[in-house]
N, C-alpha and C. Protein backbone atom coordinates (compact mmCIF):
# COMPACT_ATOMS: atom_id res chain seq x y z
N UNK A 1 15.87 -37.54 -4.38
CA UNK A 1 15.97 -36.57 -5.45
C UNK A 1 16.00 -35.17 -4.84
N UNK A 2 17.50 -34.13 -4.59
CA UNK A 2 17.64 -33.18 -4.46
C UNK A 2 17.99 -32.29 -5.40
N UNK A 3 17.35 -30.82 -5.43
CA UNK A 3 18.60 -30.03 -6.73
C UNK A 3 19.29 -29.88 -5.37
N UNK A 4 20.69 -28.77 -6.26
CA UNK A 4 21.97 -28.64 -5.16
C UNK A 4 21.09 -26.92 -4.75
N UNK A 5 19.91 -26.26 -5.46
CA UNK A 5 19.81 -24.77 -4.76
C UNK A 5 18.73 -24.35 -4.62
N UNK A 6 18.00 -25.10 -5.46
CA UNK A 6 16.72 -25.02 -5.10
C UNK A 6 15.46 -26.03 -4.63
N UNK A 7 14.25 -25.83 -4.52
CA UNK A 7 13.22 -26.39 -3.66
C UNK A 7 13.01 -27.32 -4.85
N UNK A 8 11.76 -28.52 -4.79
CA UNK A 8 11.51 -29.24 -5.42
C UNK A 8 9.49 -28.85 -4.87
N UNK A 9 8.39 -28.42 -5.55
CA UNK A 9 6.82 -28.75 -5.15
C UNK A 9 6.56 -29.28 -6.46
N UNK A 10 5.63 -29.47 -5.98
CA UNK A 10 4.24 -30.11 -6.58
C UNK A 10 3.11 -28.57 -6.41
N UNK A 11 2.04 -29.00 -7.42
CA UNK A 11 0.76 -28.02 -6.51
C UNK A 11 0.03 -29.04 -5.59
N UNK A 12 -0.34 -27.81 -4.68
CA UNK A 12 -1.52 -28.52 -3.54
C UNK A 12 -2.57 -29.57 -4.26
N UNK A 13 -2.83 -29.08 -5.00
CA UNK A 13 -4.39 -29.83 -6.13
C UNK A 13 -4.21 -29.90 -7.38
N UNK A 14 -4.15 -28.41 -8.12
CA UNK A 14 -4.02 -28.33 -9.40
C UNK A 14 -3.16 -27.37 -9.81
N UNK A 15 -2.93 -26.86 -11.29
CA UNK A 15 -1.74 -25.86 -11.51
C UNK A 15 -2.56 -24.56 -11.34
N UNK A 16 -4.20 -24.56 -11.91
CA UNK A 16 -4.85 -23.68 -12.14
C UNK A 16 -5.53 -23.97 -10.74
N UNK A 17 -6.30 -22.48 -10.26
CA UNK A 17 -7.35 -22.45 -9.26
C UNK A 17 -8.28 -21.36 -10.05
N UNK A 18 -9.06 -21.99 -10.70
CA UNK A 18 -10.08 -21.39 -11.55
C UNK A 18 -11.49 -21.93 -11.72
N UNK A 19 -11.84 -22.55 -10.22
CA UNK A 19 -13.10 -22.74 -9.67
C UNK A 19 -13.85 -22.40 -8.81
N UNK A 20 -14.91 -22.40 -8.44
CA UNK A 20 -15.53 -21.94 -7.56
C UNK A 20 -16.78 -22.64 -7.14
N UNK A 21 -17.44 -22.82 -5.78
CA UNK A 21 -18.28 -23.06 -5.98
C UNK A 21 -19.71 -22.10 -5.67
N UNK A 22 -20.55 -22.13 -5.81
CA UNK A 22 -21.60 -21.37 -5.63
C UNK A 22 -23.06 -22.44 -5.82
N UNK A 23 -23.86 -22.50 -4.40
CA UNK A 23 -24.70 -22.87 -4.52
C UNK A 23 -24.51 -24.69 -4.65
N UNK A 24 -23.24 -25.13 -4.42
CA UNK A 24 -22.90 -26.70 -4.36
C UNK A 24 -22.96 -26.95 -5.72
N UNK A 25 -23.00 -25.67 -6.84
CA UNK A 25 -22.29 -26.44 -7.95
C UNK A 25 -21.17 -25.60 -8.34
N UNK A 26 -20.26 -26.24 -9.35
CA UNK A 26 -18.95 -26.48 -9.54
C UNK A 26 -18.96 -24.62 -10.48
N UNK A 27 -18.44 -23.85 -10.83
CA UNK A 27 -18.43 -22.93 -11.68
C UNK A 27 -17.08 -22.68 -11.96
N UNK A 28 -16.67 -22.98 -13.46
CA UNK A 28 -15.23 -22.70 -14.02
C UNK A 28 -15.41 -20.80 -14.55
N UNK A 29 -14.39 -19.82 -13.82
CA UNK A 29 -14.67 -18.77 -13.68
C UNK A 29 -13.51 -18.07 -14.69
N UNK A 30 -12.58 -18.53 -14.78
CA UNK A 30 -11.42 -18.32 -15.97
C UNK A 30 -11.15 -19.47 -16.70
N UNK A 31 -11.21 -19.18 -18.06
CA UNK A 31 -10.11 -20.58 -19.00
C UNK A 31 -9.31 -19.98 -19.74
N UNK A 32 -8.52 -18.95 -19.46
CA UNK A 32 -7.42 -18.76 -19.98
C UNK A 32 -6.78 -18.77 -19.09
N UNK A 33 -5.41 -19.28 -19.65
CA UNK A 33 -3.95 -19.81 -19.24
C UNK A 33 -3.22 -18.46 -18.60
N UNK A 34 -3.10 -17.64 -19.44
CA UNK A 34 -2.33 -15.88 -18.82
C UNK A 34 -2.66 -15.10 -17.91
N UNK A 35 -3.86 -15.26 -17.31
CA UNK A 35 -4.19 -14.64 -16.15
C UNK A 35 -3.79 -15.17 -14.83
N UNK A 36 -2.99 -14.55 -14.27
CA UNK A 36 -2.25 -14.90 -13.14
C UNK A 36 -2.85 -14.73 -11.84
N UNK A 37 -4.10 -14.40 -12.08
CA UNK A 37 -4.64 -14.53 -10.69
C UNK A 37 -5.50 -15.79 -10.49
N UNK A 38 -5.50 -16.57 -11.53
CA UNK A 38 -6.14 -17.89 -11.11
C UNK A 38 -4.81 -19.33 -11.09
N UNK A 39 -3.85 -18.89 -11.51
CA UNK A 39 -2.71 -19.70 -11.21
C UNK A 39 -2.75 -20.06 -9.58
N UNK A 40 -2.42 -21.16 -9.24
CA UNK A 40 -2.78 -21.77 -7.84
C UNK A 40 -1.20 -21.16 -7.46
N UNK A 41 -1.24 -20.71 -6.27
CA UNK A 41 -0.01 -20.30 -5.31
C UNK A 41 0.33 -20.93 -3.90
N UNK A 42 -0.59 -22.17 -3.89
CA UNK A 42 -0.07 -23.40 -2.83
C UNK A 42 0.26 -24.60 -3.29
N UNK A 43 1.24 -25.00 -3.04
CA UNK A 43 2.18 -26.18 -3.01
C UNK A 43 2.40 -26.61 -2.00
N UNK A 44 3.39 -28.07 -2.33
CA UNK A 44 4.00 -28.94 -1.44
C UNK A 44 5.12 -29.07 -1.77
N UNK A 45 5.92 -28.94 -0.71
CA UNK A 45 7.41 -29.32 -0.99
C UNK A 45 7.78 -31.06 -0.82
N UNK A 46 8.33 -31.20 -1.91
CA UNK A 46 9.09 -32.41 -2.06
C UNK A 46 10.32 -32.58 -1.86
N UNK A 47 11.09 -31.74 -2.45
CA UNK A 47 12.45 -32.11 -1.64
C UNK A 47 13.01 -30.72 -0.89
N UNK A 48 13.82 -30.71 -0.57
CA UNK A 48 14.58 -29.62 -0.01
C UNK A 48 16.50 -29.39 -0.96
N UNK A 49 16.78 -28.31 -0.61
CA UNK A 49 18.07 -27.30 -1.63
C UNK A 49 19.07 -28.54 -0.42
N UNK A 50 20.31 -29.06 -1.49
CA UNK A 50 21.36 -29.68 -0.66
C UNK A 50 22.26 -28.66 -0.58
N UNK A 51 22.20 -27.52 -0.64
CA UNK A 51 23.32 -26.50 -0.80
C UNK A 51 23.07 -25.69 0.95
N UNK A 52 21.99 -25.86 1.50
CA UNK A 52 22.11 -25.08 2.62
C UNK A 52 20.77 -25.77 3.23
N UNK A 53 21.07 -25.67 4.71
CA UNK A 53 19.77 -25.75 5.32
C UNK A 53 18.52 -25.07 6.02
N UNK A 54 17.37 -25.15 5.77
CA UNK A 54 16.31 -24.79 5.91
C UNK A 54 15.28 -25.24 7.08
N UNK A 55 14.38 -24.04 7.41
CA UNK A 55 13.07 -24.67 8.41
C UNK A 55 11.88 -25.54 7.18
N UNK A 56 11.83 -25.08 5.91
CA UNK A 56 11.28 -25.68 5.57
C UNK A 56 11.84 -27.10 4.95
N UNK A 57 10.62 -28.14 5.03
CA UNK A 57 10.95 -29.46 5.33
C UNK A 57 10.20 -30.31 4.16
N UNK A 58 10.61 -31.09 3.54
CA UNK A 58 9.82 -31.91 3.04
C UNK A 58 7.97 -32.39 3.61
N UNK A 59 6.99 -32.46 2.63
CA UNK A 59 5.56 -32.27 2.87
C UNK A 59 5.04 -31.03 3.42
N UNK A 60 5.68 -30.12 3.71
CA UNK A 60 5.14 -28.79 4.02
C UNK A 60 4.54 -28.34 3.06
N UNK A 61 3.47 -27.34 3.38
CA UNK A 61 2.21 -26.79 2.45
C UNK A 61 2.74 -24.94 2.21
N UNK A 62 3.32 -24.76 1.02
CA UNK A 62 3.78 -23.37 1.17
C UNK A 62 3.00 -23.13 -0.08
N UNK A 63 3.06 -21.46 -0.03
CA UNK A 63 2.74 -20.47 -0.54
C UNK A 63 3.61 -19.73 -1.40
N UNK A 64 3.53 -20.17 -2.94
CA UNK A 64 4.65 -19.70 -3.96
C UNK A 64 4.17 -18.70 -4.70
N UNK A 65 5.22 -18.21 -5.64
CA UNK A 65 5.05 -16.75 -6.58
C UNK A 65 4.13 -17.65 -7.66
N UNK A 66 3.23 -16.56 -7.99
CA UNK A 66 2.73 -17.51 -9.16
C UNK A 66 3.11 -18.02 -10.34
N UNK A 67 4.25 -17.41 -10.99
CA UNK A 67 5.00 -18.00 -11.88
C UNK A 67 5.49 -19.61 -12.46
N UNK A 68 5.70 -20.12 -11.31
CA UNK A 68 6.20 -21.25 -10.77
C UNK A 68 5.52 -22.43 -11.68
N UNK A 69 3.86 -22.28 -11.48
CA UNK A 69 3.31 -23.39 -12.12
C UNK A 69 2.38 -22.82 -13.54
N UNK A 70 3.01 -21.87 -13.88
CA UNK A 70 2.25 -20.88 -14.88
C UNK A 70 2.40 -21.39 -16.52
N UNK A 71 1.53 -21.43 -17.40
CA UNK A 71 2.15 -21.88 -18.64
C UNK A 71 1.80 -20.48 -19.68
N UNK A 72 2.68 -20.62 -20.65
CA UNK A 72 2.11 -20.13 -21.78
C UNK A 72 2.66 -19.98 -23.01
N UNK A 73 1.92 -19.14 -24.16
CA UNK A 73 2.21 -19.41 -25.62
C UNK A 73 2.93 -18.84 -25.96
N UNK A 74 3.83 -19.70 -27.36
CA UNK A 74 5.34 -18.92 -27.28
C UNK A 74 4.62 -18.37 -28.85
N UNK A 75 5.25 -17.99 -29.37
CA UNK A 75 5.44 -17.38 -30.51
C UNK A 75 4.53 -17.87 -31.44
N UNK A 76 4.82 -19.40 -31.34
CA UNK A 76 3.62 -19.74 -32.89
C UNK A 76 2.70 -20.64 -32.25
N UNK A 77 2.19 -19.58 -30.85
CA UNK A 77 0.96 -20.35 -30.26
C UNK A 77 0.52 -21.92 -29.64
N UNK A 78 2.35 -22.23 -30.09
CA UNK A 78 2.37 -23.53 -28.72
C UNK A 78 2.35 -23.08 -27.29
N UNK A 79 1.49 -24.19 -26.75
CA UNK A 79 1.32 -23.90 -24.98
C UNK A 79 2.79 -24.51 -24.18
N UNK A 80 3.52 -23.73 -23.46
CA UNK A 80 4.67 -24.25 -22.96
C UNK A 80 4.75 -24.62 -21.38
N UNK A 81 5.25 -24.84 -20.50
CA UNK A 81 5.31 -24.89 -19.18
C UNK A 81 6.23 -23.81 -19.12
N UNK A 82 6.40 -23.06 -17.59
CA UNK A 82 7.26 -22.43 -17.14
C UNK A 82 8.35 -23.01 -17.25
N UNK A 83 9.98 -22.06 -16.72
CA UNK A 83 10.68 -22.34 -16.88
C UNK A 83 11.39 -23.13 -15.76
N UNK A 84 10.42 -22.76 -14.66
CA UNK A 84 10.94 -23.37 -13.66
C UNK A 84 9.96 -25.53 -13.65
N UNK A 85 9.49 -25.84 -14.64
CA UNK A 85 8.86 -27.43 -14.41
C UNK A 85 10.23 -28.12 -14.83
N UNK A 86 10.20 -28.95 -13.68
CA UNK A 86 11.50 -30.09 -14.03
C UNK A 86 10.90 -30.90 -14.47
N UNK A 87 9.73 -32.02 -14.30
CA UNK A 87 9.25 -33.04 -15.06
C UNK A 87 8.02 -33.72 -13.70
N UNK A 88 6.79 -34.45 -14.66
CA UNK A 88 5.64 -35.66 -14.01
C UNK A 88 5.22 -34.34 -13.01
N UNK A 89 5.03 -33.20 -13.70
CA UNK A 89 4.22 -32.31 -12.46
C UNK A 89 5.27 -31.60 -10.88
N UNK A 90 6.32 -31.95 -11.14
CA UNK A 90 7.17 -30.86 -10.49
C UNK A 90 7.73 -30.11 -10.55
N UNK A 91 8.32 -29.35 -9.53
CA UNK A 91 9.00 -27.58 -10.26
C UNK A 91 9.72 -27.48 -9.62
N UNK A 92 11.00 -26.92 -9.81
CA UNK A 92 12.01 -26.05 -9.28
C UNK A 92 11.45 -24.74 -8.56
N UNK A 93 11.45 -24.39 -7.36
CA UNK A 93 11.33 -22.97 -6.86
C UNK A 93 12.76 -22.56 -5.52
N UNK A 94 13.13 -21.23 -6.12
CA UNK A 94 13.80 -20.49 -5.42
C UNK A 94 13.18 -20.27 -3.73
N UNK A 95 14.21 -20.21 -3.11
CA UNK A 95 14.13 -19.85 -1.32
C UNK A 95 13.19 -18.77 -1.61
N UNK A 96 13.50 -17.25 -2.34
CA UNK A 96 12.82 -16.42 -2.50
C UNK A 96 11.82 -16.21 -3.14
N UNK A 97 11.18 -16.97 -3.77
CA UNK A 97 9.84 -17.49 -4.32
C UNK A 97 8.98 -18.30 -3.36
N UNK A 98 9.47 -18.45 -2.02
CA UNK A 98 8.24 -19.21 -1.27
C UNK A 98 7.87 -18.11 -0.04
N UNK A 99 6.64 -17.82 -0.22
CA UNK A 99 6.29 -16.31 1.04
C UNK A 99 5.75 -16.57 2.37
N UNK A 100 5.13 -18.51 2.12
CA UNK A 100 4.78 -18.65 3.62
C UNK A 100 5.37 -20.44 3.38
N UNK A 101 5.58 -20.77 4.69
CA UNK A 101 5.43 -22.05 4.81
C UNK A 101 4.69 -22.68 6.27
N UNK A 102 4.04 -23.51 6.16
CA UNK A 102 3.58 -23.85 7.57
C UNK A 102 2.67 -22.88 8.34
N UNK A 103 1.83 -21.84 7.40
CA UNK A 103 1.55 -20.91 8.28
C UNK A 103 2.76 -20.20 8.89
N UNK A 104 3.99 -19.77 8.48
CA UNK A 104 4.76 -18.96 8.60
C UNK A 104 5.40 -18.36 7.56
N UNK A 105 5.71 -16.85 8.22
CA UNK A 105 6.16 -15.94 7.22
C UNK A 105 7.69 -16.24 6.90
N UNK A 106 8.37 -16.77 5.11
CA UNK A 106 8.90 -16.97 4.89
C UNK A 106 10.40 -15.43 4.75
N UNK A 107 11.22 -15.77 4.66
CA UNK A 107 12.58 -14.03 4.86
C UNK A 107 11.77 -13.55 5.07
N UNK A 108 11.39 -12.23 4.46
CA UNK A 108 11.14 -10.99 5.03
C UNK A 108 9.74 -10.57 4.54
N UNK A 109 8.85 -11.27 4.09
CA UNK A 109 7.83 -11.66 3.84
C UNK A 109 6.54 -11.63 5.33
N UNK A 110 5.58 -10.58 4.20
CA UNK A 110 4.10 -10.64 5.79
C UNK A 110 2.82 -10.72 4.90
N UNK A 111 1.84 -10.71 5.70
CA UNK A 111 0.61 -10.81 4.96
C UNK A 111 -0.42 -10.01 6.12
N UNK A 112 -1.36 -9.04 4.98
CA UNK A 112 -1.52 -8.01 5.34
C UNK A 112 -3.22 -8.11 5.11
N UNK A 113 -4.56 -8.20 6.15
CA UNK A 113 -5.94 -8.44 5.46
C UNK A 113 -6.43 -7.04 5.12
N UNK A 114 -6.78 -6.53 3.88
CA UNK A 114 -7.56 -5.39 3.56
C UNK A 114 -8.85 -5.30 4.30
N UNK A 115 -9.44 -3.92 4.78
CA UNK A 115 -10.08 -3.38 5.44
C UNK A 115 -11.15 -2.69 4.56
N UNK A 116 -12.56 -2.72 5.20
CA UNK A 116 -13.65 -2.01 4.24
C UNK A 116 -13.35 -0.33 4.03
N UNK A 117 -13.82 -0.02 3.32
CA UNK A 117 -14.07 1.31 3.24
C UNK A 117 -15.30 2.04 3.61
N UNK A 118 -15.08 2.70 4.81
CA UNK A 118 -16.42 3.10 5.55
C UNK A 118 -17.20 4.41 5.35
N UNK A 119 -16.11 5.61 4.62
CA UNK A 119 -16.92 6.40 4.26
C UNK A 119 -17.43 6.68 3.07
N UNK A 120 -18.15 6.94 2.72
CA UNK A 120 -18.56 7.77 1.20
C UNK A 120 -17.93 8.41 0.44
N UNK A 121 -17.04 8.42 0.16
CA UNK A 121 -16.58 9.29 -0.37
C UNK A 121 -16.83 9.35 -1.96
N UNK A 122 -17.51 8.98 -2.60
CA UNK A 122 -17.48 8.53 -4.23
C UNK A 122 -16.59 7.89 -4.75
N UNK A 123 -16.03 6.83 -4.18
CA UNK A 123 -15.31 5.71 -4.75
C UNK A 123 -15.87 4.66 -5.01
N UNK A 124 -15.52 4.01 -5.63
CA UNK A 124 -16.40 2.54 -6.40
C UNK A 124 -15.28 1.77 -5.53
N UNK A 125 -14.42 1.75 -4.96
CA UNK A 125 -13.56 0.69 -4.19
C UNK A 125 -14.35 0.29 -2.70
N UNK A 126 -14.05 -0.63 -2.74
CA UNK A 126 -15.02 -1.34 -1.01
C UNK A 126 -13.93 -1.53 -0.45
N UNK A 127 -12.54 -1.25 -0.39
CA UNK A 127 -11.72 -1.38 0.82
C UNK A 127 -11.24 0.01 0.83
N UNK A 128 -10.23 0.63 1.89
CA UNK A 128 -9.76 1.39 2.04
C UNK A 128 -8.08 1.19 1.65
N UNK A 129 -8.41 2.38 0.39
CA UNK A 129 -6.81 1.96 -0.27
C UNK A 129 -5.56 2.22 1.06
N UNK A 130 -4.63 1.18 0.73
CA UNK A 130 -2.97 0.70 1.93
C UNK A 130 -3.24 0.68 3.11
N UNK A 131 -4.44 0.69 3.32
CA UNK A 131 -4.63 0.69 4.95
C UNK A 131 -5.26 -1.65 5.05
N UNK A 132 -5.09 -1.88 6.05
CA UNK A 132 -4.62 -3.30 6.48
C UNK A 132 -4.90 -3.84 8.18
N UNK A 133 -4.71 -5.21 8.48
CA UNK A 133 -4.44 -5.53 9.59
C UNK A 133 -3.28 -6.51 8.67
N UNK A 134 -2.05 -6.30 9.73
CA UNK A 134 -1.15 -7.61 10.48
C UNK A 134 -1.72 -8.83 10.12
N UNK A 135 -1.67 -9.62 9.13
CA UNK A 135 -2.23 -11.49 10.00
C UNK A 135 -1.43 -12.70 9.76
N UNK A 136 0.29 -12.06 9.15
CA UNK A 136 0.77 -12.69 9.33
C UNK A 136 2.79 -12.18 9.27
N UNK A 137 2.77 -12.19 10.41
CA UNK A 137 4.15 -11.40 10.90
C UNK A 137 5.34 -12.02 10.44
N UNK A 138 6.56 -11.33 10.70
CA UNK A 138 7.74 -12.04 10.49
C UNK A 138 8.89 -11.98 12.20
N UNK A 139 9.72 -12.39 12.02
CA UNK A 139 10.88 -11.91 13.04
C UNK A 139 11.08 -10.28 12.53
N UNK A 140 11.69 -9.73 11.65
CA UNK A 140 11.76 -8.31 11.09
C UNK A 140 10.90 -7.28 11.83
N UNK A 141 9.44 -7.82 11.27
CA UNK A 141 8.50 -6.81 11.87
C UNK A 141 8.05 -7.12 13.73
N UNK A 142 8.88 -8.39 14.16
CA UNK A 142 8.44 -8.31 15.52
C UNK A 142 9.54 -7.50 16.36
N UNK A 143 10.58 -7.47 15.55
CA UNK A 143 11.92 -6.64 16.35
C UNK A 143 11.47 -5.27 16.63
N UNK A 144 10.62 -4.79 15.55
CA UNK A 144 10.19 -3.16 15.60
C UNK A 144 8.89 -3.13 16.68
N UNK A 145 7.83 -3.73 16.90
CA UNK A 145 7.65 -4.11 17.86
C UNK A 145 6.41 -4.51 16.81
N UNK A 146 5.95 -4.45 15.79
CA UNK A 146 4.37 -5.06 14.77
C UNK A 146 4.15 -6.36 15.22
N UNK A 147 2.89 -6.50 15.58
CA UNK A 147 2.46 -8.20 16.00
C UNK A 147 1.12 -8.42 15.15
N UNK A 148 0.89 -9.41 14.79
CA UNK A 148 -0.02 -9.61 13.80
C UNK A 148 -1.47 -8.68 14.83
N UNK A 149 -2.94 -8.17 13.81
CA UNK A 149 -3.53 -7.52 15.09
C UNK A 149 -3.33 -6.14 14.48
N UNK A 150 -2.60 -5.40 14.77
CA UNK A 150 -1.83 -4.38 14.44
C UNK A 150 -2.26 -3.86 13.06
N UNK A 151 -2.89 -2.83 13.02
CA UNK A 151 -3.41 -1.85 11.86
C UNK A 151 -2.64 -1.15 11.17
N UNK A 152 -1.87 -1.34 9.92
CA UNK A 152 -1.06 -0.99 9.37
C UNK A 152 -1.03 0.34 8.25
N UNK A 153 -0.51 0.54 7.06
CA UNK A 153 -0.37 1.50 6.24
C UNK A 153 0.43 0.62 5.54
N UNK A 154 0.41 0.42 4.01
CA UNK A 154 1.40 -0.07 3.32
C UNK A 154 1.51 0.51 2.15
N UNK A 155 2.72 0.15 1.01
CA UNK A 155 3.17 1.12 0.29
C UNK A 155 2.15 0.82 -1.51
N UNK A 156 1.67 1.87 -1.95
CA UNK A 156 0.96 1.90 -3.45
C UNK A 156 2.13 0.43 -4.03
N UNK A 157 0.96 -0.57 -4.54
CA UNK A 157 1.47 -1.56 -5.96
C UNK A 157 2.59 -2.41 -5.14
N UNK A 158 2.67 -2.60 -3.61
CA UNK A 158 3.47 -3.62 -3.02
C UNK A 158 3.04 -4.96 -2.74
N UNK A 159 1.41 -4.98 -2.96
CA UNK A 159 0.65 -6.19 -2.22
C UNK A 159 0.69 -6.82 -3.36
N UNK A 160 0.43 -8.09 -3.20
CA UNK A 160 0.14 -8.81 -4.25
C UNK A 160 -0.96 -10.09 -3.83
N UNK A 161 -2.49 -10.43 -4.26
CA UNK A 161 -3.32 -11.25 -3.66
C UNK A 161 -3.13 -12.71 -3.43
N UNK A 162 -3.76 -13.11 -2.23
CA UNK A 162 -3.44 -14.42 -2.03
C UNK A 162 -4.80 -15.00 -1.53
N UNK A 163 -5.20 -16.19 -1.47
CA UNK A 163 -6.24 -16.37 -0.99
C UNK A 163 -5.99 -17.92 -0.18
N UNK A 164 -5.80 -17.62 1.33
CA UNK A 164 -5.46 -18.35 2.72
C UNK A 164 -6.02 -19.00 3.36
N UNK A 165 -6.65 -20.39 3.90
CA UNK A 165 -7.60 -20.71 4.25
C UNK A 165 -8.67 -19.98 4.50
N UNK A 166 -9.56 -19.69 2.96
CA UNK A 166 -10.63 -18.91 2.87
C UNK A 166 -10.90 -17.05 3.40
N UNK A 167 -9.61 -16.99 3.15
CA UNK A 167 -9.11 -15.59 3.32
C UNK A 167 -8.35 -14.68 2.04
N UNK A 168 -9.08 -13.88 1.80
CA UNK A 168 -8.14 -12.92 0.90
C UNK A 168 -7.40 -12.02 1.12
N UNK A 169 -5.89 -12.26 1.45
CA UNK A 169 -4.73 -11.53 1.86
C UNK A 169 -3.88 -10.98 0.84
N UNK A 170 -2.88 -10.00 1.66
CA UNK A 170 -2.08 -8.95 0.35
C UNK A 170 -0.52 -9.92 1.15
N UNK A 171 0.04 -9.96 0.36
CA UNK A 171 1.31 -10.32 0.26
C UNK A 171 2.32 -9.30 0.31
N UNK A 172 3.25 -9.23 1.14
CA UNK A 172 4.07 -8.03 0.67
C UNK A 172 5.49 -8.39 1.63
N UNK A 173 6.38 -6.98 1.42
CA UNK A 173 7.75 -7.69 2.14
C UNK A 173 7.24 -6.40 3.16
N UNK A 174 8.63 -6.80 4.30
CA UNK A 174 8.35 -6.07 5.64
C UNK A 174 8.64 -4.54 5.21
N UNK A 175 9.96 -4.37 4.14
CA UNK A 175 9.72 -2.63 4.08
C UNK A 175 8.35 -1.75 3.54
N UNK A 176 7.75 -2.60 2.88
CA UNK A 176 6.32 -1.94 2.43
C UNK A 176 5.42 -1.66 3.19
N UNK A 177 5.53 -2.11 4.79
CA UNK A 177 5.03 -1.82 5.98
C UNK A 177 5.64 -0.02 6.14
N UNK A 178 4.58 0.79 5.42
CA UNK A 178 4.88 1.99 5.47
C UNK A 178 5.04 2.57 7.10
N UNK A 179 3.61 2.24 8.22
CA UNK A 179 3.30 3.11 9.04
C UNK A 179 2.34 2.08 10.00
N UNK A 180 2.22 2.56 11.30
CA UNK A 180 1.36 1.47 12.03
C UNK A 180 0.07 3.08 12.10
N UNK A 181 -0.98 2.57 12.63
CA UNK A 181 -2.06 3.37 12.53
C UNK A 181 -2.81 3.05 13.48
N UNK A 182 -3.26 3.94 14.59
CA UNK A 182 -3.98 3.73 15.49
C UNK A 182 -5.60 3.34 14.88
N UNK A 183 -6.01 2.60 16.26
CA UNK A 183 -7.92 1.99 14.84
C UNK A 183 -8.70 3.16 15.85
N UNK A 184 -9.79 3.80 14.87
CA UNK A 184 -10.65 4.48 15.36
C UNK A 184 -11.61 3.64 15.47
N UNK A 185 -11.64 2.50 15.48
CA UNK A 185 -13.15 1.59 16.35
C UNK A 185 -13.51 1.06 15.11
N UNK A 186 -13.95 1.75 13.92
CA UNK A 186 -14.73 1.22 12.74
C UNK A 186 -14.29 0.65 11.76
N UNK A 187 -13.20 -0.32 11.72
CA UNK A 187 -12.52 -1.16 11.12
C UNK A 187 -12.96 -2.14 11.07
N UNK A 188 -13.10 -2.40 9.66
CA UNK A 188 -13.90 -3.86 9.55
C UNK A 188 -13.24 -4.48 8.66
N UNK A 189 -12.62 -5.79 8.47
CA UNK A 189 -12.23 -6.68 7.55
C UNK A 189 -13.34 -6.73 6.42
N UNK A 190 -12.43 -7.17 4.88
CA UNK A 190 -12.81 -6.74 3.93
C UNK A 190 -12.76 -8.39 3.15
N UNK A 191 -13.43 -9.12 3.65
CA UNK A 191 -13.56 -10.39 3.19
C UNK A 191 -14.66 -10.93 1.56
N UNK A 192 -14.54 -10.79 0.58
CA UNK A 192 -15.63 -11.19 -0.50
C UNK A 192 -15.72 -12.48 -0.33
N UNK A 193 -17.03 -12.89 -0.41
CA UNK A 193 -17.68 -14.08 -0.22
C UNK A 193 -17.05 -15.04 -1.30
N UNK A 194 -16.60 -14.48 -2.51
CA UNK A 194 -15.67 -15.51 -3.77
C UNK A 194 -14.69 -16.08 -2.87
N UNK A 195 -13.74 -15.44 -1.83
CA UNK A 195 -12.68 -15.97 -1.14
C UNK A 195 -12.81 -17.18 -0.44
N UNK A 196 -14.02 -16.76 0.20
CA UNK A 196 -14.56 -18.33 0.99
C UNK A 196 -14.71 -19.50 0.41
N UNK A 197 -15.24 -19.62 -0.54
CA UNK A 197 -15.13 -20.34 -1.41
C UNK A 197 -14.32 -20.84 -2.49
N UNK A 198 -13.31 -20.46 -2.08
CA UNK A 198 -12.09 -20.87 -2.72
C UNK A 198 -11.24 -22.01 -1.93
């Protein structure tokens, strides 16, 4: 079972990732359907596009837009599936809807870890707004010479959250890689303990 253009997943587990645990028990932290930050954004690919060929491969574990496995209410408050579910729990997704596969950065696609915020300044934010490390590169950004490592600058409303083997990463494409930034020593990853546990 191929389409002729696009991918064929499944989710990794579930459609929703709207658990947590704390303390070895179970805690359901969202139950609504419209919030898109608890929509699960790892899958498995099942088939592959017969229209062209790809590194990604059948059983690979990728990283999709959240849309993909998203549902919701139409007009007179029936619950619908996206537009992309073909049927028994699978989906249609576009080449450009998958941002990692295999632990690799899919086109032009990187992933970027937010950094604490170290001074005082009277902000209620605990990271330091567009500032980043590298932690997951592309070919694009290795031509310029960026290697994951690498302390970045990226552009206002480009990231979008992901959460990576127990990591909370920004998603973004390689032009939003505003600026590289030398580290003055006191850079610290900006990890919340909810991530780990995810």
């Amino acid at each position: 079972m191929n389409s002729l253009y696009q991918f064929i997943v499944k989710p990794y587990q579930e459609r929703y990732n709207n658990k947590t645990l704390i303390n070895d028990k179970e805690l359901i932290v969202n139950t609504s359907i419209e919030d898109h930050k608890f929509i699960s954004k790892k899958a498995i690919i099942v088939s592959t596009p017969k229209a062209f060929d790809t590194h990604i491969k059948p059983k690979d574990i990728v990283y999709i837009h959240h849309n993909i496995f998203r549902r919701w209410y139409d007009q007179k408050g029936k619950e619908r599936n996206s537009s992309t579910y073909f049927k028994d729990d699978l989906y249609f997704c576009s080449i450009d809807q998958i941002y990692m596969y295999d632990y690799k950065c899919n086109l032009n696609y990187c992933f970027v870890k937010p950094i604490k915020r170290i001074n005082n300044d009277f902000s209620t934010s605990k990271e330091k707004n567009y500032f980043g490390i590298l932690k997951y590169s592309n070919s694009l950004l290795e031509a310029v010479g960026l290697k994951p490592g690498d302390l970045v600058i990226f552009t206002p409303n480009s990231e979008f959250e992901f959460i990576i083997e127990g990591e909370r990463l920004y998603c973004m494409k390689s032009n939003d890689i505003a600026l590289t930034h030398e580290y003055e020593g006191n850079e610290e990853e900006n990890n919340p303990s909810w991530a780990e546990s995810s």
